[in-house]
Protein backbone atom coordinates (compact mmCIF):
# COMPACT_ATOMS: atom_id res chain seq x y z
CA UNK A 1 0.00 0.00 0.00
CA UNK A 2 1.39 3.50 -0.81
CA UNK A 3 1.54 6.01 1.66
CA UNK A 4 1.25 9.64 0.45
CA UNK A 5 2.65 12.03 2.22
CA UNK A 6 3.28 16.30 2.00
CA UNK A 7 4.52 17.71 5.20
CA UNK A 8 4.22 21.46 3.80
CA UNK A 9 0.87 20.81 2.36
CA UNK A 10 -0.32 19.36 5.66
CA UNK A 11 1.21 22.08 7.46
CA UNK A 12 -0.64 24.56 5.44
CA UNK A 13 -4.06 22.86 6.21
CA UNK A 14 -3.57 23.01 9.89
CA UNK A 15 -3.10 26.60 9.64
CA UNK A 16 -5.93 27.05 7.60
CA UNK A 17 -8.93 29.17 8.67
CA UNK A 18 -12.18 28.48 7.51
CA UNK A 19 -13.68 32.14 5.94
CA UNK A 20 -17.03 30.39 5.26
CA UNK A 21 -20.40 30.69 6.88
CA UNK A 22 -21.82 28.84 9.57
CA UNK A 23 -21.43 24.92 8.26
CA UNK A 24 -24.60 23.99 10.27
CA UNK A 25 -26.30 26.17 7.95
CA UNK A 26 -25.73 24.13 5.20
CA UNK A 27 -29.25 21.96 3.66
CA UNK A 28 -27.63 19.71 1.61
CA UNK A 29 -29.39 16.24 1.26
CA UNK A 30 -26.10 14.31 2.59
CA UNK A 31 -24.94 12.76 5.50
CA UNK A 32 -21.34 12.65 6.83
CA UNK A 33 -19.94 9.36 6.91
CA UNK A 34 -16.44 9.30 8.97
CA UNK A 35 -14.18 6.87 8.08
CA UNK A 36 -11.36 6.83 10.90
CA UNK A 37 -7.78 6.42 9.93
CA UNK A 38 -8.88 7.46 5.94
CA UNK A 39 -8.11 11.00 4.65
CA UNK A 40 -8.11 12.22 1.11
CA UNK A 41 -6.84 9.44 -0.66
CA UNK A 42 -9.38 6.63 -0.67
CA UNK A 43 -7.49 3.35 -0.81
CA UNK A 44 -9.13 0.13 -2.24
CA UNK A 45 -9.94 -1.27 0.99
CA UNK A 46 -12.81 1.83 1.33
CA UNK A 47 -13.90 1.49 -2.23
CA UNK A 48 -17.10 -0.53 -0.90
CA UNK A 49 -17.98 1.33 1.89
CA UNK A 50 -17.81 4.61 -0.87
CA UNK A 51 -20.20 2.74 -3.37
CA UNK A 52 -22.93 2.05 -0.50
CA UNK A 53 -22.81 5.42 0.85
CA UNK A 54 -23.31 6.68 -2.83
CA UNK A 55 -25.53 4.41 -3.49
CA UNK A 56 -27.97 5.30 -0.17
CA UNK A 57 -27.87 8.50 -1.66
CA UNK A 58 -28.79 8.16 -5.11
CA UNK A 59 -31.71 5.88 -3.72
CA UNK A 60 -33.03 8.39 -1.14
CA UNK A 61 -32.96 11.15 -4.19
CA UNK A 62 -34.97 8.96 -6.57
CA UNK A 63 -37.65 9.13 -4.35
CA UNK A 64 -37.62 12.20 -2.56
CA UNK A 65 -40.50 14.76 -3.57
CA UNK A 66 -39.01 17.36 -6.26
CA UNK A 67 -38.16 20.72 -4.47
CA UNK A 68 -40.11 23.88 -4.72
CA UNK A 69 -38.97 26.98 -5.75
């Protein structure tokens, strides 16, 4: 298994400050699915676990009443 790793762009990111609005405010139809030990790069081993959480969501949208607006 390969191992990426950027020390300077990692340092960057811990710096970072988020210049966004309030993130509770946000209404998207998602849920956050935490995957400990996994960051950015999505390894084969979490391929699966990917596809059902995609695939929850694409089910829930095909039957969710069309917005209004």
């Amino acid at each position: 298994m390969t191992i990426f790793r950027d020390a300077k762009a990692q340092s960057r990111q811990i710096g970072a400050k988020w210049h966004g609005g309030s993130l509770d405010r946000i209404t998207a139809p998602a849920t956050l699915h935490v995957m400990p030990g996994v960051g950015h790069f999505l390894s084969c081993e979490t391929w699966a676990v990917c596809a059902e959480q995609v695939r929850a969501l694409a089910d829930r949208a095909a039957t969710a009443e069309p917005a209004r607006g």
